[in-house]
C-alpha atoms as a PDB file:
ATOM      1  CA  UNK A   1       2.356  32.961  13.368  1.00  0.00           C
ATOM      2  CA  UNK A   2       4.935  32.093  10.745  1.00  0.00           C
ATOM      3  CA  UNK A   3       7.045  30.400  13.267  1.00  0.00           C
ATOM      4  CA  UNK A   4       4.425  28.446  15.062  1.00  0.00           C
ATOM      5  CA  UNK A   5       3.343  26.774  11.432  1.00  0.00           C
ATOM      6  CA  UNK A   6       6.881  26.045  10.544  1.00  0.00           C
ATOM      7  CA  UNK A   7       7.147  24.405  13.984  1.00  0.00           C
ATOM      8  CA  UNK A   8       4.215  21.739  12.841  1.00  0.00           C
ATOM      9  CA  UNK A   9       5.524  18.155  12.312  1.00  0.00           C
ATOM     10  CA  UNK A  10       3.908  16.626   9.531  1.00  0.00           C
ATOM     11  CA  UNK A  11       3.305  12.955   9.891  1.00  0.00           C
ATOM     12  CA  UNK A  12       0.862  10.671   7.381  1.00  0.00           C
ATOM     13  CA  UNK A  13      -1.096   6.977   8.161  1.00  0.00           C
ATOM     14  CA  UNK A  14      -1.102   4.832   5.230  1.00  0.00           C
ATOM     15  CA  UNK A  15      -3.546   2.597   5.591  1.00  0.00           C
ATOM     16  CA  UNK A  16      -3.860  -0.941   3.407  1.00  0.00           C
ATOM     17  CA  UNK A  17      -7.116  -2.920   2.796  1.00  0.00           C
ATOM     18  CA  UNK A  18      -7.317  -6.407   1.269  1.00  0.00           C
ATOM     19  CA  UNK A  19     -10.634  -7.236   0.659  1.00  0.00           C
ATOM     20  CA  UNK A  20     -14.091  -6.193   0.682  1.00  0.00           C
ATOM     21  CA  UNK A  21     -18.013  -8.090   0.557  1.00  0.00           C
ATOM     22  CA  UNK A  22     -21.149  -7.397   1.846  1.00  0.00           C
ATOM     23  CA  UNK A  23     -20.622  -9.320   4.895  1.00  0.00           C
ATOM     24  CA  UNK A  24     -16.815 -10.072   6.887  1.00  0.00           C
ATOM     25  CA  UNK A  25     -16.243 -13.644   5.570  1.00  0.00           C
ATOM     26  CA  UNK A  26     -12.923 -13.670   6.799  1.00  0.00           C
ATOM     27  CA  UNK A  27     -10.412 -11.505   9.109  1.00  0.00           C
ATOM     28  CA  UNK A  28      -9.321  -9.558   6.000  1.00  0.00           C
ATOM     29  CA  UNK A  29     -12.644  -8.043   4.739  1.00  0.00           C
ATOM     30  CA  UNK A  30     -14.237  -5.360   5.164  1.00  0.00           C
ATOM     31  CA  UNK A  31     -17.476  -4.681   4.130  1.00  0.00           C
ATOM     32  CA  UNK A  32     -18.116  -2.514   1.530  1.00  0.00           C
ATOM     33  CA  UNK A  33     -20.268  -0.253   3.884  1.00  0.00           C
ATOM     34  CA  UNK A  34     -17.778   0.104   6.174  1.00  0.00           C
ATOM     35  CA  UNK A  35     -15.458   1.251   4.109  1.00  0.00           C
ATOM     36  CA  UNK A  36     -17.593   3.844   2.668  1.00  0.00           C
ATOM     37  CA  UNK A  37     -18.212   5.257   6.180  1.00  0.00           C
ATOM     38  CA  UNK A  38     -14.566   5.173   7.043  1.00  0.00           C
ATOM     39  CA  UNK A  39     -14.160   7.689   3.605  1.00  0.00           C
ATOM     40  CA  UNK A  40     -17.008   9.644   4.666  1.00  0.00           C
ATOM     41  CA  UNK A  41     -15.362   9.909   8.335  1.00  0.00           C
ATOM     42  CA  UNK A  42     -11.744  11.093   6.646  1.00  0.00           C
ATOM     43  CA  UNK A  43     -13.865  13.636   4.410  1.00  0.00           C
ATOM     44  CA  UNK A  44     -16.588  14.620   7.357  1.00  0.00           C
ATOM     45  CA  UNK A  45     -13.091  15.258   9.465  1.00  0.00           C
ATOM     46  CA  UNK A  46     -11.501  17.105   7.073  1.00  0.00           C
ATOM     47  CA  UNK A  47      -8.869  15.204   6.466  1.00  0.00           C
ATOM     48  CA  UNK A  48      -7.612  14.521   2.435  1.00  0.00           C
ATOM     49  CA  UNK A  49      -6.380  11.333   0.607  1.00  0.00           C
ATOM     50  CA  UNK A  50      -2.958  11.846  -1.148  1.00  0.00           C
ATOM     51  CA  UNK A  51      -1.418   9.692  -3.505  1.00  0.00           C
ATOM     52  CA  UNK A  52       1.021   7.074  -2.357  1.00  0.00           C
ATOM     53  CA  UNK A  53       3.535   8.683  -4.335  1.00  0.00           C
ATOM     54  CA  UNK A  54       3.531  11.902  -3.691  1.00  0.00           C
ATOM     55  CA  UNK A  55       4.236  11.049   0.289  1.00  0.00           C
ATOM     56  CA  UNK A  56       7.088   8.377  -1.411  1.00  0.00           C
ATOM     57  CA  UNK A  57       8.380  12.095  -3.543  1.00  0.00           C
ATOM     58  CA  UNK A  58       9.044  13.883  -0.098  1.00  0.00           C
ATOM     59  CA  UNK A  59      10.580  11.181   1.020  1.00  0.00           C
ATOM     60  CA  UNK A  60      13.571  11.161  -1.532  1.00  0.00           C
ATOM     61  CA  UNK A  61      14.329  14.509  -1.018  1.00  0.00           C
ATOM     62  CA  UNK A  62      11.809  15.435  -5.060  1.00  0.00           C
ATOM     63  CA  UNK A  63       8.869  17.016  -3.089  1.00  0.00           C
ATOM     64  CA  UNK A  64       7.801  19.241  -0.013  1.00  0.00           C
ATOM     65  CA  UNK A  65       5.876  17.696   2.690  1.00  0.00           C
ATOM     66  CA  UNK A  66       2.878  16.343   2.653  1.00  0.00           C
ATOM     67  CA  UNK A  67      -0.136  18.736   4.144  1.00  0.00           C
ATOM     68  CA  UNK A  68      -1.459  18.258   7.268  1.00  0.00           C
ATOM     69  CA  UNK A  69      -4.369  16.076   7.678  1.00  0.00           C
ATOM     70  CA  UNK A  70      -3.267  13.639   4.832  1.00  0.00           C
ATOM     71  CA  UNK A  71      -4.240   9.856   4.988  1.00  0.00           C
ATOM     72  CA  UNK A  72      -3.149   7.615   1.858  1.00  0.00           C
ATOM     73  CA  UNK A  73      -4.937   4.268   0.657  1.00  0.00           C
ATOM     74  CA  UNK A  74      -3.240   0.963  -0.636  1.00  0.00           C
ATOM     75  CA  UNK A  75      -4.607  -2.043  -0.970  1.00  0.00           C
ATOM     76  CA  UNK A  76      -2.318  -5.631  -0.856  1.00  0.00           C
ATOM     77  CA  UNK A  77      -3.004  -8.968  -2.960  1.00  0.00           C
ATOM     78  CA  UNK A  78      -4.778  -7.834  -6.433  1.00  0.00           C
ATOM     79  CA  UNK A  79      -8.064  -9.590  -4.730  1.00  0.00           C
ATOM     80  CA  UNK A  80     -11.018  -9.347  -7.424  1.00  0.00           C
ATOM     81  CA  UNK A  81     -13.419  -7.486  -5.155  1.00  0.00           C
ATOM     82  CA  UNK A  82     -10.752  -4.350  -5.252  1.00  0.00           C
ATOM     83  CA  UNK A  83     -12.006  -4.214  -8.779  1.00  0.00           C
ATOM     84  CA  UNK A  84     -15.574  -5.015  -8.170  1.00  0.00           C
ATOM     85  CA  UNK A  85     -16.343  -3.264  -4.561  1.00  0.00           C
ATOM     86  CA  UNK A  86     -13.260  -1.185  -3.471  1.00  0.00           C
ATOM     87  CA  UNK A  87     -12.994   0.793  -7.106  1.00  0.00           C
ATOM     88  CA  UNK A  88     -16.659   1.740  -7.528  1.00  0.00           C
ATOM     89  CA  UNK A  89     -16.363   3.422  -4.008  1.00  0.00           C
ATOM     90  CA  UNK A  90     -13.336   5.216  -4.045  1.00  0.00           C
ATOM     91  CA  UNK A  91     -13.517   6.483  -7.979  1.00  0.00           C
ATOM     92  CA  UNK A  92     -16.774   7.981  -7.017  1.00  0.00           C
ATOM     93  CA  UNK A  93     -15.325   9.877  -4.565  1.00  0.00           C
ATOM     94  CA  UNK A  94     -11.771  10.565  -6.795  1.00  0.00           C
ATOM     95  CA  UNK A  95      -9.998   9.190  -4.154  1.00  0.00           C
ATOM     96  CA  UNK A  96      -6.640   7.913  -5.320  1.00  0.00           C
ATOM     97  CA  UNK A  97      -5.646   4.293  -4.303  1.00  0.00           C
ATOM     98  CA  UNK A  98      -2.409   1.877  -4.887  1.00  0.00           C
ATOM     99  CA  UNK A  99      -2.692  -1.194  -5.359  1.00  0.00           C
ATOM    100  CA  UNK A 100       0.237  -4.032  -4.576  1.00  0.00           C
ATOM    101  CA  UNK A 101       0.086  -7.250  -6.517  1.00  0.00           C
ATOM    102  CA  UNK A 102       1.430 -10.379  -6.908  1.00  0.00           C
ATOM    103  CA  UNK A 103       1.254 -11.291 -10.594  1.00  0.00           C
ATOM    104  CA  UNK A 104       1.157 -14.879  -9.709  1.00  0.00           C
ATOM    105  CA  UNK A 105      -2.241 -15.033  -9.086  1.00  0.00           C
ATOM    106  CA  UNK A 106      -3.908 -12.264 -11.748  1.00  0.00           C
ATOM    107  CA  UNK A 107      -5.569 -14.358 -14.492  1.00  0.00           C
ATOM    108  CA  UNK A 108      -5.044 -17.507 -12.549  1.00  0.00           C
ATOM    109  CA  UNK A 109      -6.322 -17.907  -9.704  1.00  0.00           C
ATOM    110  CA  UNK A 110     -10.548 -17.376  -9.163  1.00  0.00           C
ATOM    111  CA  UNK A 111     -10.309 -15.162  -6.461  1.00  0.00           C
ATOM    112  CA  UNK A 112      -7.550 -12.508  -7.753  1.00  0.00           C
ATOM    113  CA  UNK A 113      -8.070  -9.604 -10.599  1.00  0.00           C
ATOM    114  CA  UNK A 114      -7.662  -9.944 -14.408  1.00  0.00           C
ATOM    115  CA  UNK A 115      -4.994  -8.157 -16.115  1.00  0.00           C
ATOM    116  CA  UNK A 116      -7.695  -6.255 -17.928  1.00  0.00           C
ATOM    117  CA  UNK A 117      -9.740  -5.463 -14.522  1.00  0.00           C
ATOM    118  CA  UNK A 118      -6.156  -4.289 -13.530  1.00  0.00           C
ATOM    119  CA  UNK A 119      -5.499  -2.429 -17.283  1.00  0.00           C
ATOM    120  CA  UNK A 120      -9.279  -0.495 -16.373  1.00  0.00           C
ATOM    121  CA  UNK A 121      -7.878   0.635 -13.091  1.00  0.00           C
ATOM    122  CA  UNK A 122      -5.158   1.988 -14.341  1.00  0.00           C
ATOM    123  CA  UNK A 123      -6.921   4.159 -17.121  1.00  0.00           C
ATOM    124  CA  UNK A 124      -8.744   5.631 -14.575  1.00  0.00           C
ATOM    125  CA  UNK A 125      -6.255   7.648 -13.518  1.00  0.00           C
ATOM    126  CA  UNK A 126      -6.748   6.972  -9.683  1.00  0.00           C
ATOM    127  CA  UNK A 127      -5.227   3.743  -9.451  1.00  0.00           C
ATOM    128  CA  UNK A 128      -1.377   3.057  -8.971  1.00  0.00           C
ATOM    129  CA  UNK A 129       0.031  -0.497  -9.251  1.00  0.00           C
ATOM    130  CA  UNK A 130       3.002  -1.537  -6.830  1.00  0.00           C
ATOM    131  CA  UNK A 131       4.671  -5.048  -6.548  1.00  0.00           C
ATOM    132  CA  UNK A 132       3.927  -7.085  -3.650  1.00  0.00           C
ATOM    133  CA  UNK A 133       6.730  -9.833  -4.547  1.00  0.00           C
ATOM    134  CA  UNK A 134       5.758 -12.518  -7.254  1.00  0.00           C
ATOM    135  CA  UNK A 135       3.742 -15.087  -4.979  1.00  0.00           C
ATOM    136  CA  UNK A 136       3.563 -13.376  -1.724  1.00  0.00           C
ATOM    137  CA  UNK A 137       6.185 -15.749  -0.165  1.00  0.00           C
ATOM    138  CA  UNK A 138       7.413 -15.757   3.846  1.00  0.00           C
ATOM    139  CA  UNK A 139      11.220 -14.093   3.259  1.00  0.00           C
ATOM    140  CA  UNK A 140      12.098 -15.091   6.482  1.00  0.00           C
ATOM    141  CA  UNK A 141      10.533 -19.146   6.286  1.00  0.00           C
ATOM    142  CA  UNK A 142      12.136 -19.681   3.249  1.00  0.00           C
ATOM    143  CA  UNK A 143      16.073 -17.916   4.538  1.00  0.00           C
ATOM    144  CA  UNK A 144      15.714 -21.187   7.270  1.00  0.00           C
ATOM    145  CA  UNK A 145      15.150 -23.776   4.433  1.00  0.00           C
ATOM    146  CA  UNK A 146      17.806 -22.318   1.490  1.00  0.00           C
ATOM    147  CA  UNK A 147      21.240 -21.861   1.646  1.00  0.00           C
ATOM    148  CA  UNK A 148      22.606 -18.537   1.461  1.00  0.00           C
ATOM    149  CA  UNK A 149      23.214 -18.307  -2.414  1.00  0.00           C
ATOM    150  CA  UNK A 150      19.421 -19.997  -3.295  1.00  0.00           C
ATOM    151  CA  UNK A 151      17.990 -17.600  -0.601  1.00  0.00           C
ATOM    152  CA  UNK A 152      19.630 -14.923  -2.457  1.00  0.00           C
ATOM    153  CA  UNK A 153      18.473 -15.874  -6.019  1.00  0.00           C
ATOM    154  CA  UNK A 154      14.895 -16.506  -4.587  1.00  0.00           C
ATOM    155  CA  UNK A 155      14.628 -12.940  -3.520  1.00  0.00           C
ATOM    156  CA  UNK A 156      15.881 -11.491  -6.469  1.00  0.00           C
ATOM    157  CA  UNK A 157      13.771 -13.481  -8.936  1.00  0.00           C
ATOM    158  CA  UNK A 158      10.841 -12.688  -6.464  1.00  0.00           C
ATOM    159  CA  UNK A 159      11.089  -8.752  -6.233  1.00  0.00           C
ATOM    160  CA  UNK A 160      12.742  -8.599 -10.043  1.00  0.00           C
ATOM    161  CA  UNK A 161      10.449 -10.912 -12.030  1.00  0.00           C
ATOM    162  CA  UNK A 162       7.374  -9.384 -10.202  1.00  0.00           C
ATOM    163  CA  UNK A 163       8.351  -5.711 -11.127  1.00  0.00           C
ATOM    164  CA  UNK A 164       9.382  -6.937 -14.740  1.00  0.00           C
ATOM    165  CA  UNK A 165       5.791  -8.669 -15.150  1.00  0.00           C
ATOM    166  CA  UNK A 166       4.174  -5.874 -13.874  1.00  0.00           C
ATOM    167  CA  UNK A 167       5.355  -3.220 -15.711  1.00  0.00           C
ATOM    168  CA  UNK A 168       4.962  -4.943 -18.979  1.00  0.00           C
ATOM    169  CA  UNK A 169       1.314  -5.938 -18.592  1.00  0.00           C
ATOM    170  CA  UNK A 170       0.328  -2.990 -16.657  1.00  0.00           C
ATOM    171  CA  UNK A 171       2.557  -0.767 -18.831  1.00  0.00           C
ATOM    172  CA  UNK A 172       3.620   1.359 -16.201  1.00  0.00           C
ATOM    173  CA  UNK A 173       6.526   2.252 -14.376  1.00  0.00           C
ATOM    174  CA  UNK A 174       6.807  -0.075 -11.004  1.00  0.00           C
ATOM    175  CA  UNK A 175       9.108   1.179  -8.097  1.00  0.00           C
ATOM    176  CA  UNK A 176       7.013   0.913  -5.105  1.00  0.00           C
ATOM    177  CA  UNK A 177       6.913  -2.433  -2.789  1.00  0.00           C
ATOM    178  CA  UNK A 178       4.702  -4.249  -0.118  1.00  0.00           C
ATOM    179  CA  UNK A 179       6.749  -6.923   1.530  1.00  0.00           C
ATOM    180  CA  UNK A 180       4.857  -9.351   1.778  1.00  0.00           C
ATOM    181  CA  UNK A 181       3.317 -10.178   5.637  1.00  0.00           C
ATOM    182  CA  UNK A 182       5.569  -6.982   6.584  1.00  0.00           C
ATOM    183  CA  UNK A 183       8.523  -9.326   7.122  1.00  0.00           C
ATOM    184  CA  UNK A 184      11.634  -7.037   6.238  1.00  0.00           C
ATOM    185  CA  UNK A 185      15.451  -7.016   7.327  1.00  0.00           C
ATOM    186  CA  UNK A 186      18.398  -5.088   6.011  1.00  0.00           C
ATOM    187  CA  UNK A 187      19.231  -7.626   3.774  1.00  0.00           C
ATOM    188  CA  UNK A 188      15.783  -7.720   2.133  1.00  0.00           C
ATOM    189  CA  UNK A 189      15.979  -4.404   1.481  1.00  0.00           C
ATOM    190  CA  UNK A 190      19.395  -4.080  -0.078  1.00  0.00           C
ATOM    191  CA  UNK A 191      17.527  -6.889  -2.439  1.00  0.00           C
ATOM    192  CA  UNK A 192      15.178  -4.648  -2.804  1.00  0.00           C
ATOM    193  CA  UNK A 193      16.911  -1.589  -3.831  1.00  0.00           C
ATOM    194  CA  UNK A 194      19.235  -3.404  -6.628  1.00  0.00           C
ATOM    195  CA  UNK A 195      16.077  -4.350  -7.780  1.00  0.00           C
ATOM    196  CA  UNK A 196      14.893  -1.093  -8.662  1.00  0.00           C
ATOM    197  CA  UNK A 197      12.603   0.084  -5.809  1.00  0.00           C
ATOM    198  CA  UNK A 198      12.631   3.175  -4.162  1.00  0.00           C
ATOM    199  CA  UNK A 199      10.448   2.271  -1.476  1.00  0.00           C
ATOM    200  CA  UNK A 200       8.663   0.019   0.340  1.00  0.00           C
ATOM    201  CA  UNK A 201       5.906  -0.835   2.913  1.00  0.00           C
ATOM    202  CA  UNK A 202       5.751  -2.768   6.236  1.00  0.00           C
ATOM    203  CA  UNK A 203       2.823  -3.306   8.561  1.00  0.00           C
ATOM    204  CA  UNK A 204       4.255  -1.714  11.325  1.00  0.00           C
ATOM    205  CA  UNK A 205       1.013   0.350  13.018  1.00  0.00           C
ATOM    206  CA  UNK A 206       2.463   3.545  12.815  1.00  0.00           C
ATOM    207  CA  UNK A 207       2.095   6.973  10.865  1.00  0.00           C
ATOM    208  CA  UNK A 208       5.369   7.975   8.472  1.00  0.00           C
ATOM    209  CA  UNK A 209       7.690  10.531   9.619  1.00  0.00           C
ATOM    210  CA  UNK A 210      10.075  12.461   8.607  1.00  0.00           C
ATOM    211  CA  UNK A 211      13.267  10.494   8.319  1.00  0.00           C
ATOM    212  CA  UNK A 212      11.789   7.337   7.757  1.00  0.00           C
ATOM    213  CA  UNK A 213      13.502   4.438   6.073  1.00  0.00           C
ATOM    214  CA  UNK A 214      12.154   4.697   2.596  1.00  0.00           C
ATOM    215  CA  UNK A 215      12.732   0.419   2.356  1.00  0.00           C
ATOM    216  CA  UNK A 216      10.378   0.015   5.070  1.00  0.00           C
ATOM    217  CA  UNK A 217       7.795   2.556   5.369  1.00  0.00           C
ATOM    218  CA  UNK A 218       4.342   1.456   8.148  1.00  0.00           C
ATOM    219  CA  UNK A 219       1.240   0.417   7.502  1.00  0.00           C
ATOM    220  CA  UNK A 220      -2.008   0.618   9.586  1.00  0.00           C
ATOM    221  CA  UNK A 221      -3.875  -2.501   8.570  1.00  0.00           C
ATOM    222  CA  UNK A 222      -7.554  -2.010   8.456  1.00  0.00           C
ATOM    223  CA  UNK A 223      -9.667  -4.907   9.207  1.00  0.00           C
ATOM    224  CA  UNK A 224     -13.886  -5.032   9.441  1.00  0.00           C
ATOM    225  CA  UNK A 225     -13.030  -5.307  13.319  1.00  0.00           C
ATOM    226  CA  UNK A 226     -11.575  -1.282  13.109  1.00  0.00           C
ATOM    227  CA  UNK A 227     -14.391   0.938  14.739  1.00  0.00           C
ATOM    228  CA  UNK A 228     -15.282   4.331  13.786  1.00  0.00           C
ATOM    229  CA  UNK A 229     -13.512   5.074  17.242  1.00  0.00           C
ATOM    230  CA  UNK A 230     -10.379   3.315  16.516  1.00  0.00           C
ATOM    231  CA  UNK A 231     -10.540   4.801  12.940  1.00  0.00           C
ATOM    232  CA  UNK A 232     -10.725   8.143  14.173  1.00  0.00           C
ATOM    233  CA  UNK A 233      -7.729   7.569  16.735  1.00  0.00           C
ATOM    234  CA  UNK A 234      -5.586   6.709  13.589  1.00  0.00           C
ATOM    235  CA  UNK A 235      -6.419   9.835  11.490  1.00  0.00           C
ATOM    236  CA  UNK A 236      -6.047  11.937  14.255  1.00  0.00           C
ATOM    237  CA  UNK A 237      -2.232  10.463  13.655  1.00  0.00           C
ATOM    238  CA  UNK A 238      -2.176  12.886  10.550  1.00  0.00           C
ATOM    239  CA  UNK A 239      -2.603  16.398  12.779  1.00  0.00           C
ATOM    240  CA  UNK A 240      -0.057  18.765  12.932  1.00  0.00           C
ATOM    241  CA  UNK A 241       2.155  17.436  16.073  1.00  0.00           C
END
């Protein structure tokens, strides 16, 4: 029996939201009641939301595996409704979440967080903050347009002045990354790593595995248009294999 559990293959879907309303305004929301169902669906299915971090722990060699049957939750862009509809939900049910950010956009533009909605989060214990650049930029559009030396010192000040920014106003270490769109190469993530993170996250429809690149770790991304069906195919991605 001993050798037939060792023999199990963990492997864990991430999954990232954006935003959430009543109704799907856009191909990036989901509605708030669909999101609750897909939580009672992990939790009906016995299945158990980790922190981002502790799956990120394993993978530099600081933690064991993750159990079986573990799903973790991010959520990309700092939108305000992750605050107002997305929190609520998954604080009710203790559910840890992280959340990337461009600090751009907090306390500017109308549609993204305050830094004190982000502060709250925070305190609450279940919330994680990770960069997700400093304006969410194409890598790859803007390598065709610089030279080689300007392309360089627009990544850097990207993925360093977003980590700096956030871990002053959210007073909290910052070592975890969303590229943004999922666009990564080696070269980003050599940026990346000089910069100070330790990993970070593509959205490459896959579960993580054992071995992984820690620089460019998949993503499911869950859109409104994800049935309970094709929910349940991607947590079944978290059984023992």
């Amino acid at each position: 029996m001993l050798l037939a559990l060792t023999a199990l293959a963990w492997q864990t879907p991430i999954l990232v939201y954006h935003r959430f309303a009543q109704t799907a305004e856009d191909s990036m929301t989901v509605r708030a009641a669909v999101f609750q169902q897909q939580l009672d669906q992990i939790d009906r299915d016995g299945y158990q939301v980790i922190p981002l971090k502790r799956l990120v722990d394993h993978l530099l060699g600081l933690a064991p595996p993750p159990p079986v049957k573990s799903i973790v939750i991010t959520a990309d862009d700092g939108h305000e409704s992750v605050y107002r509809a997305m929190a609520p939900i998954t604080m009710r049910a203790r559910i840890p979440v992280t959340v990337f950010i461009y600090p751009s956009a907090i306390s500017n533009a109308s549609y993204a967080m305050t830094w004190h909605e982000i502060d709250e989060l925070k305190r609450s214990g279940y919330f994680d903050i990770g960069s997700h650049s400093y304006w969410h930029p194409n890598f790859f559009r803007e390598r065709q347009r610089l030279d080689p030396a300007a392309y360089a010192r627009f990544v850097d000040d990207q993925l360093v002045r977003s980590k700096a920014v956030l871990e002053r106003k959210a007073g909290a270490q910052v070592d975890l990354l969303a590229w943004p769109f999922g666009l990564v190469d080696h070269e980003l993530e050599a940026h990346a790593r000089r910069a100070g993170y330790v990993a970070a996250f593509t959205l490459e429809r896959r579960p993580v595995r054992e071995g992984d690149d820690p620089m460019a770790l998949p993503r499911y991304l869950i859109t409104d248009a994800v049935g309970a069906k094709a929910f349940a195919v991607i947590l079944h991605e978290a059984d023992a294999k």
